[in-house]
Protein backbone atom coordinates (compact mmCIF):
# COMPACT_ATOMS: atom_id res chain seq x y z
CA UNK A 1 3.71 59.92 26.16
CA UNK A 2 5.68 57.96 28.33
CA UNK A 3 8.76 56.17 27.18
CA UNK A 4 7.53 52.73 27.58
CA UNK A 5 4.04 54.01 25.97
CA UNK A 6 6.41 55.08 23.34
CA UNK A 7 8.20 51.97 22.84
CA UNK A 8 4.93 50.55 21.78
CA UNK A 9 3.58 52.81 19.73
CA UNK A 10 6.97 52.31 18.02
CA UNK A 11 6.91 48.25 17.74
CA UNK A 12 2.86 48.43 16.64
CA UNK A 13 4.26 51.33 13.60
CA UNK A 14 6.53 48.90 13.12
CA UNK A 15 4.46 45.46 12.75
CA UNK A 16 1.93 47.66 10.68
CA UNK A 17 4.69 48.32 8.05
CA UNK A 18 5.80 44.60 7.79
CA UNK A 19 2.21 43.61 7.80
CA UNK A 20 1.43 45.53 4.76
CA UNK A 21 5.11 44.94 3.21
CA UNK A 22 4.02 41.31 3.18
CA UNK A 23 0.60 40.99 2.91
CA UNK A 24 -0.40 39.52 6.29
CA UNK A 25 -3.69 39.47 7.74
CA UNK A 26 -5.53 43.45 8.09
CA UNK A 27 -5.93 42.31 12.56
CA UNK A 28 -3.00 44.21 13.93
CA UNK A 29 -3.63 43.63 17.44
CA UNK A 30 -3.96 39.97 16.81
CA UNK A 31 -0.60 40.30 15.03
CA UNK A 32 0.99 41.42 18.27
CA UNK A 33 -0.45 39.18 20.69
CA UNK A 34 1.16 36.83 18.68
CA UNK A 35 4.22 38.47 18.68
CA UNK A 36 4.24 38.88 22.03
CA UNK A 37 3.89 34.78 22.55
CA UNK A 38 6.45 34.08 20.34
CA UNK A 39 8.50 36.69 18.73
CA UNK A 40 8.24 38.98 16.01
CA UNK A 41 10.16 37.75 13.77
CA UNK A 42 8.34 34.63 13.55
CA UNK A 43 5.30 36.05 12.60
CA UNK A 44 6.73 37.99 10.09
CA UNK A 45 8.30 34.90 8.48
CA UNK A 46 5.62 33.05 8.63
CA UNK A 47 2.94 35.75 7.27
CA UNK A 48 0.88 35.82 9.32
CA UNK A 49 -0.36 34.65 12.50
CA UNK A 50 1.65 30.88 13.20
CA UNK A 51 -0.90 27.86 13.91
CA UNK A 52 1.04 27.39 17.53
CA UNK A 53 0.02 31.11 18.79
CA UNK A 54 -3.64 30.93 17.63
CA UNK A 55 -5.09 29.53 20.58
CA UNK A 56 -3.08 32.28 22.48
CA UNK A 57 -4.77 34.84 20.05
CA UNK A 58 -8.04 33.83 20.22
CA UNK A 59 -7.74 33.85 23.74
CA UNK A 60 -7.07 36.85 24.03
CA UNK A 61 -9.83 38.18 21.36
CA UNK A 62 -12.35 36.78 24.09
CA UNK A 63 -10.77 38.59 26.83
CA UNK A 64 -12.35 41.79 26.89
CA UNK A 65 -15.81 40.58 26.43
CA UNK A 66 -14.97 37.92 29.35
CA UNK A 67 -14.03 41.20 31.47
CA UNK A 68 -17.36 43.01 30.45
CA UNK A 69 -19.43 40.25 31.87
């Protein structure tokens, strides 16, 4: 694996554990995109997915569908 594969398996082992340390919401990957829009520890303080970033998540959700088109 390469090192920056590495660095996010590392950060998505990591989310996963604060995710189930505090009860968030079971969508990892939706957890991340939102982390990735606006920081980590933000989600994690505020549980869950933040009302600001959902648009960005959603987004995002649609993506790959968009792509199969």
């Amino acid at each position: 694996m390469s090192r920056l594969g590495r660095r996010y398996s590392d950060y998505a082992s990591w989310l996963d554990r604060r995710r189930k340390e505090n009860g968030m919401e079971k969508d990892l990957p939706a957890l991340m995109a939102a982390g990735y829009r606006t920081g980590s520890r933000t989600v994690v303080e505020a549980g869950g997915l933040p009302a600001r970033v959902r648009p960005h998540v959603e987004r995002g959700r649609r993506y790959p569908a968009e792509c199969a088109r």
